[in-house]
PDB file of N, CA and C in Angstrom:
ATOM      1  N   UNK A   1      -1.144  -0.945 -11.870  1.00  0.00           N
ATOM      2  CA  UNK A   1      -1.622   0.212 -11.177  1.00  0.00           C
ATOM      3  C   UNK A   1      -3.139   0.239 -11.335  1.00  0.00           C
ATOM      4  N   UNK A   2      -3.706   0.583 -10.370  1.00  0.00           N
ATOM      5  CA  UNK A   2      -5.431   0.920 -10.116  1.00  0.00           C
ATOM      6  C   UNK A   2      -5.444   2.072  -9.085  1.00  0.00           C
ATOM      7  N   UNK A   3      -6.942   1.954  -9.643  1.00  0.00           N
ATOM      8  CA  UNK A   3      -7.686   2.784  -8.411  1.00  0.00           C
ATOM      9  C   UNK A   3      -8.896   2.193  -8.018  1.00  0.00           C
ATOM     10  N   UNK A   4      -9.017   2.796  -6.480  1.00  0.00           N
ATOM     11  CA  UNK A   4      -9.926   2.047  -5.975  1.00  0.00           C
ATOM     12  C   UNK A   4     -10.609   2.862  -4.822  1.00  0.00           C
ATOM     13  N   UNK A   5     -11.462   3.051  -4.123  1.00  0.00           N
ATOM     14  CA  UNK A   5     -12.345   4.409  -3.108  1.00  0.00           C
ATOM     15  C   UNK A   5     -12.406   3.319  -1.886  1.00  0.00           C
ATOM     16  N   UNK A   6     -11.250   4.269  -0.827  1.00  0.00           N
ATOM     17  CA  UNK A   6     -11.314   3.544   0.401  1.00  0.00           C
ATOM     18  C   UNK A   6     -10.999   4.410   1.438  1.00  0.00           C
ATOM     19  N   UNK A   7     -11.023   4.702   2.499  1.00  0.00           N
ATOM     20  CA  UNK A   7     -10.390   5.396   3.676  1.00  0.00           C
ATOM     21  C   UNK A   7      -9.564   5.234   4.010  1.00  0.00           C
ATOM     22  N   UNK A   8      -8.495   4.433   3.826  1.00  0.00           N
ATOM     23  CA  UNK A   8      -7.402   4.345   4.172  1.00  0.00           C
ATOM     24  C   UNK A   8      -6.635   3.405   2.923  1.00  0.00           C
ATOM     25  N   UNK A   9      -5.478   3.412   3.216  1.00  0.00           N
ATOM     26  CA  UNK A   9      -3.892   2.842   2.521  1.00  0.00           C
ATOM     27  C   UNK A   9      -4.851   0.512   3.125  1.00  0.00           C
ATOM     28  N   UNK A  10      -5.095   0.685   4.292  1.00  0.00           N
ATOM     29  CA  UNK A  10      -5.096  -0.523   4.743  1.00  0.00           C
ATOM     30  C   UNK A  10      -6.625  -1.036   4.276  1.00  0.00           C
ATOM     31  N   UNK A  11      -7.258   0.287   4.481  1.00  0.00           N
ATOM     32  CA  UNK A  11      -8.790  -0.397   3.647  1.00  0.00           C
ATOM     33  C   UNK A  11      -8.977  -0.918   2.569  1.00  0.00           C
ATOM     34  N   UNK A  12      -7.924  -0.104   1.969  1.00  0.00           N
ATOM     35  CA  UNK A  12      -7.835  -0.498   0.085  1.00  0.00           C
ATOM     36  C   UNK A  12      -7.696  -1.991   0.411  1.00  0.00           C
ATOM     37  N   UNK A  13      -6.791  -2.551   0.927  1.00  0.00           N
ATOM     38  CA  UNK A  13      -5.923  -3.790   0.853  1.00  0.00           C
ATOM     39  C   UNK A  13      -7.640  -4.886   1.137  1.00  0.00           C
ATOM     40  N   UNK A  14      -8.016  -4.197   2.211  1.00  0.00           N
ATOM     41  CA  UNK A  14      -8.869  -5.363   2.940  1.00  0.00           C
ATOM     42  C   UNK A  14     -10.080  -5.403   1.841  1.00  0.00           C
ATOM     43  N   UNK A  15     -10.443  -3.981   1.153  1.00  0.00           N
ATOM     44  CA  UNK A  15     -12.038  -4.204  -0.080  1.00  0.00           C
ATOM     45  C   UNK A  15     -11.135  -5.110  -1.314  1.00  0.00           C
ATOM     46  N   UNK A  16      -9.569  -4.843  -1.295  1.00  0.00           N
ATOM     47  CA  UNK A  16      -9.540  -5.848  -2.599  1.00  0.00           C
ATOM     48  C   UNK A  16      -9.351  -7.376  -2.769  1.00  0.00           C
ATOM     49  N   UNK A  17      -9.289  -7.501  -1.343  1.00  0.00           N
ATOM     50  CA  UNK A  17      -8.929  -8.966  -0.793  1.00  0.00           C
ATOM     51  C   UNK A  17     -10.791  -9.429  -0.738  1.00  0.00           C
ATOM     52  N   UNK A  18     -12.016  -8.369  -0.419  1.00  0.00           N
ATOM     53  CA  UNK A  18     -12.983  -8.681  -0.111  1.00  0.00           C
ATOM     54  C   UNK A  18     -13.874  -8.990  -1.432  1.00  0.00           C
ATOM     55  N   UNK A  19     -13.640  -8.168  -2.413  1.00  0.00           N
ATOM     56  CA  UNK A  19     -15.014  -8.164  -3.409  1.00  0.00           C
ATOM     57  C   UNK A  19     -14.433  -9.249  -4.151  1.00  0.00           C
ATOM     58  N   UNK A  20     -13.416 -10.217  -4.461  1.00  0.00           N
ATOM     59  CA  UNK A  20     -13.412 -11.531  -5.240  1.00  0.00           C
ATOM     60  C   UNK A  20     -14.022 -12.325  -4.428  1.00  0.00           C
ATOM     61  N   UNK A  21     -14.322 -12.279  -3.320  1.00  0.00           N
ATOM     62  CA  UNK A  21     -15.083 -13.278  -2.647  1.00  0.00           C
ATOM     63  C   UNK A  21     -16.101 -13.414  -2.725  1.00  0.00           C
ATOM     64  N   UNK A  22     -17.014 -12.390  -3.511  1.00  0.00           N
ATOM     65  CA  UNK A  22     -18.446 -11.686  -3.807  1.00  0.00           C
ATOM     66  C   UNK A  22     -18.730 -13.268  -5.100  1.00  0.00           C
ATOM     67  N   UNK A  23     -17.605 -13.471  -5.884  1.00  0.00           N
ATOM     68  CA  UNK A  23     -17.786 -14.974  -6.712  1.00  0.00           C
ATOM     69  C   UNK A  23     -18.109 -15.399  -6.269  1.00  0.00           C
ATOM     70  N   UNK A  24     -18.382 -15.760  -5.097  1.00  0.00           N
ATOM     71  CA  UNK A  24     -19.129 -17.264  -4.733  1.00  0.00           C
ATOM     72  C   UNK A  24     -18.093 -18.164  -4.320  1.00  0.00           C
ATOM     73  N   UNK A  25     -18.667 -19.358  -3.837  1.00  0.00           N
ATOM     74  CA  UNK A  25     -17.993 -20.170  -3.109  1.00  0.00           C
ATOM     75  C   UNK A  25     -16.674 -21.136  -3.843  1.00  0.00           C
ATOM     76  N   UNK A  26     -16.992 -20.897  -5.142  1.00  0.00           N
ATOM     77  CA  UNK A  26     -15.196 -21.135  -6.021  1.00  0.00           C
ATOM     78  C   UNK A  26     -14.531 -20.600  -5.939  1.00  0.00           C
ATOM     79  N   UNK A  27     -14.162 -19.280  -5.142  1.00  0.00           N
ATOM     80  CA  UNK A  27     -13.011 -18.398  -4.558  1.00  0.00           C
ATOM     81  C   UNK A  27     -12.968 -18.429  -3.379  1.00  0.00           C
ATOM     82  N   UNK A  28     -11.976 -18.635  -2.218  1.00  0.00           N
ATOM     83  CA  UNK A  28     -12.023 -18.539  -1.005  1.00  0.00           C
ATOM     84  C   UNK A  28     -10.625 -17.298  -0.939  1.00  0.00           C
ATOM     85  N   UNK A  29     -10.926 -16.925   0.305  1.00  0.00           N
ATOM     86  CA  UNK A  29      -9.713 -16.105   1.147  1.00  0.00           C
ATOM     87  C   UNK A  29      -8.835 -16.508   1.496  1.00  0.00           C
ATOM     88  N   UNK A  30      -8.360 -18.149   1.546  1.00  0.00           N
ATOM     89  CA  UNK A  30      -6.737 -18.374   1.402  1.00  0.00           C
ATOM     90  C   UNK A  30      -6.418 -18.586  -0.129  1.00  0.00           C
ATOM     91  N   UNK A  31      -7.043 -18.365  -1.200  1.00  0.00           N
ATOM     92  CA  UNK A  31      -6.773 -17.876  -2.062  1.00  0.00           C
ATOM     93  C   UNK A  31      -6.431 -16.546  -2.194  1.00  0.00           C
ATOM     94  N   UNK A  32      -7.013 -16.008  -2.172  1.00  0.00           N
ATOM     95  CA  UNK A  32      -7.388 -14.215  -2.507  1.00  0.00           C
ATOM     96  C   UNK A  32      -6.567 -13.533  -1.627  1.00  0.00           C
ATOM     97  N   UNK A  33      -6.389 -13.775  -0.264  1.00  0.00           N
ATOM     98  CA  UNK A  33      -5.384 -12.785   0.870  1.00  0.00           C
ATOM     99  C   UNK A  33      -3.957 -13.223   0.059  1.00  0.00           C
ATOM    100  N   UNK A  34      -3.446 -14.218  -0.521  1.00  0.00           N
ATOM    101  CA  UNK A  34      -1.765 -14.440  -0.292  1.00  0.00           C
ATOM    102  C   UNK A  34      -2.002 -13.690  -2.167  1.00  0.00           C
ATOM    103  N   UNK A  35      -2.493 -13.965  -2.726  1.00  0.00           N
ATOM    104  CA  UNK A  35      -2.657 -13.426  -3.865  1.00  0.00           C
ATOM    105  C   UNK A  35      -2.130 -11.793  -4.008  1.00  0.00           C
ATOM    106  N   UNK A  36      -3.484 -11.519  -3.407  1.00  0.00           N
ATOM    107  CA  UNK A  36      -3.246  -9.712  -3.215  1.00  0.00           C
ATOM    108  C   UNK A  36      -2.109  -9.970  -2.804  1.00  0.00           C
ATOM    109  N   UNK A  37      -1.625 -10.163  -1.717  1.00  0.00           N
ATOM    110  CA  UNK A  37      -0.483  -9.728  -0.769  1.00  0.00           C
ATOM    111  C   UNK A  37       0.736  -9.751  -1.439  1.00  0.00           C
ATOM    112  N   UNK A  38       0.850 -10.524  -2.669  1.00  0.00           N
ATOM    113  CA  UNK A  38       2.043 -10.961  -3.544  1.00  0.00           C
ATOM    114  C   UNK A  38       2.133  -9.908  -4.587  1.00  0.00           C
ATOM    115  N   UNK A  39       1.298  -9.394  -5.058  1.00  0.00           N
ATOM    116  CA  UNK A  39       0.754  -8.956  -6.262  1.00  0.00           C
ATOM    117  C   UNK A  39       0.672  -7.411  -6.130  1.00  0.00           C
ATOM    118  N   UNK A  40       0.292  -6.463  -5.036  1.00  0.00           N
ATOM    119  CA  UNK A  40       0.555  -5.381  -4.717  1.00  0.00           C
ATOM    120  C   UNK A  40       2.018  -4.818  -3.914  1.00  0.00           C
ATOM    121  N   UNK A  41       2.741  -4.146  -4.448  1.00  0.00           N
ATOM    122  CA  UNK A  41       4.024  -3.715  -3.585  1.00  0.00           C
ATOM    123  C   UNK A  41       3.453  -2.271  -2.609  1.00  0.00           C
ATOM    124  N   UNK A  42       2.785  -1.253  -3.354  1.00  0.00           N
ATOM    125  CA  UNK A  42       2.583  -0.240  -2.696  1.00  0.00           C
ATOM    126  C   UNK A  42       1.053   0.185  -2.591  1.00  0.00           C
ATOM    127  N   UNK A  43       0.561   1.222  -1.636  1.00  0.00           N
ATOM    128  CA  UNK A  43      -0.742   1.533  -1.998  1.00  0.00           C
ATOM    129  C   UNK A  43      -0.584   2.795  -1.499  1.00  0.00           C
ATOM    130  N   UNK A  44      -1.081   3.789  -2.173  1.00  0.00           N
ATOM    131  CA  UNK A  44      -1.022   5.261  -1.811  1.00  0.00           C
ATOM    132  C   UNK A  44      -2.200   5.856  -1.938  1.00  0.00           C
ATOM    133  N   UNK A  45      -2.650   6.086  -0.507  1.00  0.00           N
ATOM    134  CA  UNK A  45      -3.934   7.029  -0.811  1.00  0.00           C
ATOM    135  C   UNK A  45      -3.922   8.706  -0.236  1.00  0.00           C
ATOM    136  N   UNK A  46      -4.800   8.650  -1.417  1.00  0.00           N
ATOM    137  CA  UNK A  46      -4.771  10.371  -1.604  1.00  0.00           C
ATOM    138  C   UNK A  46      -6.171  10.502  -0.381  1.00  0.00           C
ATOM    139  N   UNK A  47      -6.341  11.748  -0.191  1.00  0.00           N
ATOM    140  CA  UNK A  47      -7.539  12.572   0.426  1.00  0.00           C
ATOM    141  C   UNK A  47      -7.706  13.762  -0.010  1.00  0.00           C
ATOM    142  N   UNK A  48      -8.951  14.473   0.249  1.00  0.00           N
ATOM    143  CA  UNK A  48      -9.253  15.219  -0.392  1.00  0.00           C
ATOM    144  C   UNK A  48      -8.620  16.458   1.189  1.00  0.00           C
ATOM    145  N   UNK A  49      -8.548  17.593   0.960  1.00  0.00           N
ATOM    146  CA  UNK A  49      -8.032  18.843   1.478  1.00  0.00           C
ATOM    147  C   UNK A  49      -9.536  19.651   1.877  1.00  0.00           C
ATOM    148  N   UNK A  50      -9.607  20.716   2.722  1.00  0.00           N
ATOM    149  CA  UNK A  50     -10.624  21.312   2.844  1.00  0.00           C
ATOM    150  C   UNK A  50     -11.028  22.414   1.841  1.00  0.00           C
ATOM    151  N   UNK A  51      -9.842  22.660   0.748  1.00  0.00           N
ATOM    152  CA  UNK A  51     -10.293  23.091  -0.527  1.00  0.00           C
ATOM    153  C   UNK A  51     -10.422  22.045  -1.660  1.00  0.00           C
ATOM    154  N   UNK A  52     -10.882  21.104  -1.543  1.00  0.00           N
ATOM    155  CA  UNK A  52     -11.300  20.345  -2.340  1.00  0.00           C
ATOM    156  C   UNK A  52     -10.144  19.889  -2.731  1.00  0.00           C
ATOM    157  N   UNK A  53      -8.787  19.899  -3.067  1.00  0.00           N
ATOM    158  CA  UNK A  53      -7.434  19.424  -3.782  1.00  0.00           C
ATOM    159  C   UNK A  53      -7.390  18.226  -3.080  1.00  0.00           C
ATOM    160  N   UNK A  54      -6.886  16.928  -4.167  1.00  0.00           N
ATOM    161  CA  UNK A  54      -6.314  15.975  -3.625  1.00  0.00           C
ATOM    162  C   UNK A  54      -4.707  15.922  -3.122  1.00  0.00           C
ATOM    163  N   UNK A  55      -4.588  14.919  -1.932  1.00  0.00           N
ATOM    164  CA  UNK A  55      -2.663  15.176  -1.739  1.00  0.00           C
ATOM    165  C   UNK A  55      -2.357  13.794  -0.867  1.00  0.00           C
ATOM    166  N   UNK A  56      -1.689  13.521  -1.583  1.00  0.00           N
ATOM    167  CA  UNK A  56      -0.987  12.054  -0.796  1.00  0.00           C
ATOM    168  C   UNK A  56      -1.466  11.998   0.776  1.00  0.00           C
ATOM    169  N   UNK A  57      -2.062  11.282   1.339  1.00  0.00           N
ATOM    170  CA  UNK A  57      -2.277  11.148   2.690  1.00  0.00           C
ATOM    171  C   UNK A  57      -1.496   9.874   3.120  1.00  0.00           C
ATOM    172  N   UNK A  58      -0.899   8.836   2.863  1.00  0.00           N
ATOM    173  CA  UNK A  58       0.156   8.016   3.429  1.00  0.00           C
ATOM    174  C   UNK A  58       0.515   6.959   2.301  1.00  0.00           C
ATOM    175  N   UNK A  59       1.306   6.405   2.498  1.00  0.00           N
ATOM    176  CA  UNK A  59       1.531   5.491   1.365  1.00  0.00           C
ATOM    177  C   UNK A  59       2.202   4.084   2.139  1.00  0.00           C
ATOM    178  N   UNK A  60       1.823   3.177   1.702  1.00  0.00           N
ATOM    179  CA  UNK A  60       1.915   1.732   2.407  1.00  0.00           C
ATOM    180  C   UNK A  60       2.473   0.866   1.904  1.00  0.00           C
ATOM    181  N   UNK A  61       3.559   0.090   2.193  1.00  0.00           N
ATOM    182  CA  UNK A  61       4.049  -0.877   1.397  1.00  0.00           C
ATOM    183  C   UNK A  61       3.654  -2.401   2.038  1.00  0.00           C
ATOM    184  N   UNK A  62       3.730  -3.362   0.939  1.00  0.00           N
ATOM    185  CA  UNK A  62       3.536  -4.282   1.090  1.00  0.00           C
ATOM    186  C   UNK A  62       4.263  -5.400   0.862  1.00  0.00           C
ATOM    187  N   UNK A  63       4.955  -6.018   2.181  1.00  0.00           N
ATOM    188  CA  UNK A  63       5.938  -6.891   1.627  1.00  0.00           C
ATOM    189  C   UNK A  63       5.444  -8.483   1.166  1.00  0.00           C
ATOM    190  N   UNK A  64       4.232  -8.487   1.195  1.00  0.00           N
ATOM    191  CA  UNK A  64       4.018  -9.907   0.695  1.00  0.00           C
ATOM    192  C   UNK A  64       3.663 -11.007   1.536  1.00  0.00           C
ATOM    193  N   UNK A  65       3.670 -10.411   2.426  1.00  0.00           N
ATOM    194  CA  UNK A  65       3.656 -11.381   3.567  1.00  0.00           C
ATOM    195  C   UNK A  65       1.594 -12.075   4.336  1.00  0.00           C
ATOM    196  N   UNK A  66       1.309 -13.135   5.024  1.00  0.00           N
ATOM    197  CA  UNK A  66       0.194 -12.672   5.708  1.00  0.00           C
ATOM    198  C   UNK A  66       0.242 -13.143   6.732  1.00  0.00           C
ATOM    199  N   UNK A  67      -0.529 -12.493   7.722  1.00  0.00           N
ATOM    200  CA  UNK A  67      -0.404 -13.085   8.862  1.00  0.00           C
ATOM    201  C   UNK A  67      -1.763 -13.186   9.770  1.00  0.00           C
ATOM    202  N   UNK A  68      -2.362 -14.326  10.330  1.00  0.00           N
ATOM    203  CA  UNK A  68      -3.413 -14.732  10.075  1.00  0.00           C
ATOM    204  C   UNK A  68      -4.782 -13.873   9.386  1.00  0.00           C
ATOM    205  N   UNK A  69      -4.600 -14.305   8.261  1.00  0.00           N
ATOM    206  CA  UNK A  69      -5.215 -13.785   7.067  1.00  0.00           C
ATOM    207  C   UNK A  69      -5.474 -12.340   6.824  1.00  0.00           C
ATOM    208  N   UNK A  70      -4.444 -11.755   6.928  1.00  0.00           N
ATOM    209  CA  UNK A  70      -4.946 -10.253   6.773  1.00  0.00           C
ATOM    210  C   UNK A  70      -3.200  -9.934   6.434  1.00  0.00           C
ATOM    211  N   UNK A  71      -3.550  -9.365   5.047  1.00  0.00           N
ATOM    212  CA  UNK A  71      -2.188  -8.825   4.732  1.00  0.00           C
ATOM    213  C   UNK A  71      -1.491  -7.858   5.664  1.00  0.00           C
ATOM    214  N   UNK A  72       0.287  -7.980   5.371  1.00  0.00           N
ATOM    215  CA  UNK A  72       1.025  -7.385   6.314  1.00  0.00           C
ATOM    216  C   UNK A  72       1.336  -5.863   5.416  1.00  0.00           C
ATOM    217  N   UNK A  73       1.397  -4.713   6.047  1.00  0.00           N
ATOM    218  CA  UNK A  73       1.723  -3.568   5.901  1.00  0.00           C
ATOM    219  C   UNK A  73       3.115  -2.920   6.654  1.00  0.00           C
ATOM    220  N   UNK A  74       3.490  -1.987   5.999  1.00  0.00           N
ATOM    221  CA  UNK A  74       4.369  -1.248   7.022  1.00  0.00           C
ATOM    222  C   UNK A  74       3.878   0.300   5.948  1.00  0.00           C
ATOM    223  N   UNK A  75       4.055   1.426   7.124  1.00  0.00           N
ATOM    224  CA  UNK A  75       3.923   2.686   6.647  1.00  0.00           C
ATOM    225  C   UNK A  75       5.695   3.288   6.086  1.00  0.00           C
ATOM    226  N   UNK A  76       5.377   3.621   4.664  1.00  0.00           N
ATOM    227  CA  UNK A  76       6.498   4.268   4.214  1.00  0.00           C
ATOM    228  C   UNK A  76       6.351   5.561   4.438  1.00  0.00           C
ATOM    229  N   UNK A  77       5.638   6.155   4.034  1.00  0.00           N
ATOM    230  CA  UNK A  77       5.068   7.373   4.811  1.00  0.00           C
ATOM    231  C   UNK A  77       3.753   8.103   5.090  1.00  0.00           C
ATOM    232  N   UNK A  78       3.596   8.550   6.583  1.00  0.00           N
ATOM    233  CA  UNK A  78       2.326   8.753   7.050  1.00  0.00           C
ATOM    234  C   UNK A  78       1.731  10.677   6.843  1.00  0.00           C
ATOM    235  N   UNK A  79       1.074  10.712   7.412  1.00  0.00           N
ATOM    236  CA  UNK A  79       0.254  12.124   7.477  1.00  0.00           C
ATOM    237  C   UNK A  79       0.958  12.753   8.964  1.00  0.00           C
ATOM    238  N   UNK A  80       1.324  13.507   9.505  1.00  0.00           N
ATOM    239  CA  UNK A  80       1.449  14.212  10.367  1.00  0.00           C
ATOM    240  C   UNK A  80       1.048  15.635  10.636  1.00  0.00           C
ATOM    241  N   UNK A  81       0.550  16.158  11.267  1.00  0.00           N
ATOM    242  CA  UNK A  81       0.538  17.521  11.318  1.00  0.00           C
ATOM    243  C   UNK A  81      -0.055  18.124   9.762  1.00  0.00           C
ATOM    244  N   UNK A  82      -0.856  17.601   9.186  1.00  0.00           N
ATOM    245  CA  UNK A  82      -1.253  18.088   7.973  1.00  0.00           C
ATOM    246  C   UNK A  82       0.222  17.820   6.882  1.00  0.00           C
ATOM    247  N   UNK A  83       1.217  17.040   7.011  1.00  0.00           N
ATOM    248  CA  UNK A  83       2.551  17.036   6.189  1.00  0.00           C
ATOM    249  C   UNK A  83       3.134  15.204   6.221  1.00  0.00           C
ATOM    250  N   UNK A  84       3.031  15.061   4.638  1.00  0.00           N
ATOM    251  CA  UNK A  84       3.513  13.963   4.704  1.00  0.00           C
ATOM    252  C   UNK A  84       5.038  13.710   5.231  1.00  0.00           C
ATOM    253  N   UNK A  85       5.248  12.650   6.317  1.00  0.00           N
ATOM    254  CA  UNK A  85       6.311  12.590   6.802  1.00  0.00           C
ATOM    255  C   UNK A  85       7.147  10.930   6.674  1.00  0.00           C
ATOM    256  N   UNK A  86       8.102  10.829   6.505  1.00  0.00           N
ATOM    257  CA  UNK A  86       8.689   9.318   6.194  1.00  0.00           C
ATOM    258  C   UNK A  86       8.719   8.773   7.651  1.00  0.00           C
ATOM    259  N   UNK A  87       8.189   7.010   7.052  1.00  0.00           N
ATOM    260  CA  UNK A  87       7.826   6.269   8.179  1.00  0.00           C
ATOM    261  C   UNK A  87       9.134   5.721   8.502  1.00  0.00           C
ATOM    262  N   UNK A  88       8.476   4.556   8.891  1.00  0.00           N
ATOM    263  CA  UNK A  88       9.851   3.402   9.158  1.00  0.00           C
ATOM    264  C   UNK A  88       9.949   2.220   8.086  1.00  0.00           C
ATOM    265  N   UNK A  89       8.880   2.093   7.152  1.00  0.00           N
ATOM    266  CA  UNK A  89       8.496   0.695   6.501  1.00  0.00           C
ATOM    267  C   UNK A  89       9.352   1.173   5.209  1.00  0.00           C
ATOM    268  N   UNK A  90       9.653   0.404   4.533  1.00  0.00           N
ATOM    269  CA  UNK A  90      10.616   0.667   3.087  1.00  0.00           C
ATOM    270  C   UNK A  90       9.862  -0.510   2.116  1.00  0.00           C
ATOM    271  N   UNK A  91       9.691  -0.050   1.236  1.00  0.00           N
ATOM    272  CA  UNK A  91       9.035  -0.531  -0.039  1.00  0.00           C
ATOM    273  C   UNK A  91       9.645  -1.991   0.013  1.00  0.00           C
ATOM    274  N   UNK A  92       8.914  -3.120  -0.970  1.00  0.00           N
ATOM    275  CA  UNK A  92       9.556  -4.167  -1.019  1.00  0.00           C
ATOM    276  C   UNK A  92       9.908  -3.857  -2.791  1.00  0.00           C
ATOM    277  N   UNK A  93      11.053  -5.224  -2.852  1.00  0.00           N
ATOM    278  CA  UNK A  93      11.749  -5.267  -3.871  1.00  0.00           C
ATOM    279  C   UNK A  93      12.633  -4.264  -4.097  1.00  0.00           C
ATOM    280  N   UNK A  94      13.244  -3.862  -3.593  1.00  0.00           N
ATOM    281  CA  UNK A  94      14.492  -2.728  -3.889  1.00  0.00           C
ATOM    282  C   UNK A  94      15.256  -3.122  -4.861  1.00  0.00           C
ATOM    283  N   UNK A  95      15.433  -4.537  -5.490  1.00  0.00           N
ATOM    284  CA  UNK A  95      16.275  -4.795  -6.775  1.00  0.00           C
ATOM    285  C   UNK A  95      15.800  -4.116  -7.717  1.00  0.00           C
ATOM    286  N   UNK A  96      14.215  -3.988  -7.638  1.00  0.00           N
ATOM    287  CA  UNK A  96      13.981  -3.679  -8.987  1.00  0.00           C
ATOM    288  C   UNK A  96      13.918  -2.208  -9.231  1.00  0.00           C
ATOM    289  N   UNK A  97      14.164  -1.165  -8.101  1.00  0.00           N
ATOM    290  CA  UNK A  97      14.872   0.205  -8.178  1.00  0.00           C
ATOM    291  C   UNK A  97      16.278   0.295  -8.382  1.00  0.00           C
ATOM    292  N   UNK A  98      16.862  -0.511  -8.194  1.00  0.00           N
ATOM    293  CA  UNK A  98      18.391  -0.866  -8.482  1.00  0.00           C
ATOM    294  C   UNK A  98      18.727  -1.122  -9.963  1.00  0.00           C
ATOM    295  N   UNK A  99      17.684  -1.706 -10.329  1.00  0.00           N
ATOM    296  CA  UNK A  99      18.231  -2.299 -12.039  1.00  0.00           C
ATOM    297  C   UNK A  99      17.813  -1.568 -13.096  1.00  0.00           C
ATOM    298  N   UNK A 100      17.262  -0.181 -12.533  1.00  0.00           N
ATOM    299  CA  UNK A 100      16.818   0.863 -13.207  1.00  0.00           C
ATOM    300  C   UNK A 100      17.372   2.029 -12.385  1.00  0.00           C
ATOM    301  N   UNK A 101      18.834   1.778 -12.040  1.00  0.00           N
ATOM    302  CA  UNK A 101      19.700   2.798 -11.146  1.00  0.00           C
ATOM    303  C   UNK A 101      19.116   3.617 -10.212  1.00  0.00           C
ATOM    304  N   UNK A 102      18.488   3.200  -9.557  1.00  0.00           N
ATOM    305  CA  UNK A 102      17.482   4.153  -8.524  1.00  0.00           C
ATOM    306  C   UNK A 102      18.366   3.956  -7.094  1.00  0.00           C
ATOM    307  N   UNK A 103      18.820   4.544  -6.391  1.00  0.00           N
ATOM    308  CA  UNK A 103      18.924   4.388  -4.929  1.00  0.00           C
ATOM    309  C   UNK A 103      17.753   4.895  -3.851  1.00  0.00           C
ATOM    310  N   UNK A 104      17.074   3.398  -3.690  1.00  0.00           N
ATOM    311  CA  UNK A 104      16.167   3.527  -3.041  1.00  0.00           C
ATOM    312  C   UNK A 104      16.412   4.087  -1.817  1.00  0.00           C
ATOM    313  N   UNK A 105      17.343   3.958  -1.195  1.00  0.00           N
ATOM    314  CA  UNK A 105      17.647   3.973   0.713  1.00  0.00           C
ATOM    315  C   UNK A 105      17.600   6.161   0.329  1.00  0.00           C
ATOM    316  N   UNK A 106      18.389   6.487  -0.933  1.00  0.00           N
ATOM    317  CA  UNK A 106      18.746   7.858  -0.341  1.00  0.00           C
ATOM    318  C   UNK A 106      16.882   8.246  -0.949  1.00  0.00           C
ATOM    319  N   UNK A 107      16.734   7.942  -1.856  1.00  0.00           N
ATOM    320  CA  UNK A 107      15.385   8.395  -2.119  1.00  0.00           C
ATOM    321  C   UNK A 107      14.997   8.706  -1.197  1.00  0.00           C
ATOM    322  N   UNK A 108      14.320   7.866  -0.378  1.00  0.00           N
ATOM    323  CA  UNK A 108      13.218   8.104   0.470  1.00  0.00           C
ATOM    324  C   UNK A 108      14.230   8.934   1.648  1.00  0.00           C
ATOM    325  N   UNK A 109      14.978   8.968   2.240  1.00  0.00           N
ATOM    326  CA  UNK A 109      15.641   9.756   3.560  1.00  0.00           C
ATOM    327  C   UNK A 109      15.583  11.095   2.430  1.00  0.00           C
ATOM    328  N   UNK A 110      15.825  11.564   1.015  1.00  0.00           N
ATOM    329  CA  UNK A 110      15.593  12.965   0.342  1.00  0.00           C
ATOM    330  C   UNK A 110      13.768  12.885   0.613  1.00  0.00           C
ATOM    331  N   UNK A 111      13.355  12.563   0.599  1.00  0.00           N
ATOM    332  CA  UNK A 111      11.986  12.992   0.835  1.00  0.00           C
ATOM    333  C   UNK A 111      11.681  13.052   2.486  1.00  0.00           C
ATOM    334  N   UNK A 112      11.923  12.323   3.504  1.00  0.00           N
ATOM    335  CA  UNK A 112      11.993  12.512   4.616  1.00  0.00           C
ATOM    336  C   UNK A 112      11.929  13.597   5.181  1.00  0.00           C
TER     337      UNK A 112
END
């Protein structure tokens, strides 16, 4: 788990895929994109409210995947109408909510 200051769930992905490249020319981006992409399952970014409070603004999963060089996303759930609402994208690895008795599928449709 980290944190990191981005505008979006997808920005995060693209500044953390970007600043190892800031090394120099012994790191490249078909290193660094399949890396991240393996290595992060979710990214949730908060925003700030017009009273200053932070509150989940969407949350993004990441199945691991890339596709020409830019990691793949799906929205688990987005912002609507000022109200977080469940997407269509479902977290990756569901075994490992399973082997710690979690039912992922009703989870998320109870938050829906």
């Amino acid at each position: 788990m980290c944190t990191l200051h981005a505008n979006s769930a997808r920005e995060a992905l693209v500044k953390l895929c970007t600043l190892p490249l800031l090394a120099g020319e012994n790191v490249s981006d078909r290193f660094v994109v399949p890396t991240v992409a393996s290595a992060v399952d979710l990214v949730v970014h908060l925003d700030l409210d017009s009273a200053g409070r932070r509150g989940v603004r969407e949350v993004v999963a990441v199945p691991g995947r890339v596709e020409q060089g830019v990691v793949e996303t799906a929205d688990v759930f987005t912002s609507r109408g000022g109200h977080l609402v469940r997407a269509d994208g479902f977290p990756p690895h569901p075994e490992r909510f399973a082997r710690l008795g979690v039912d992922l599928a009703a989870l998320l449709r109870a938050r829906g």
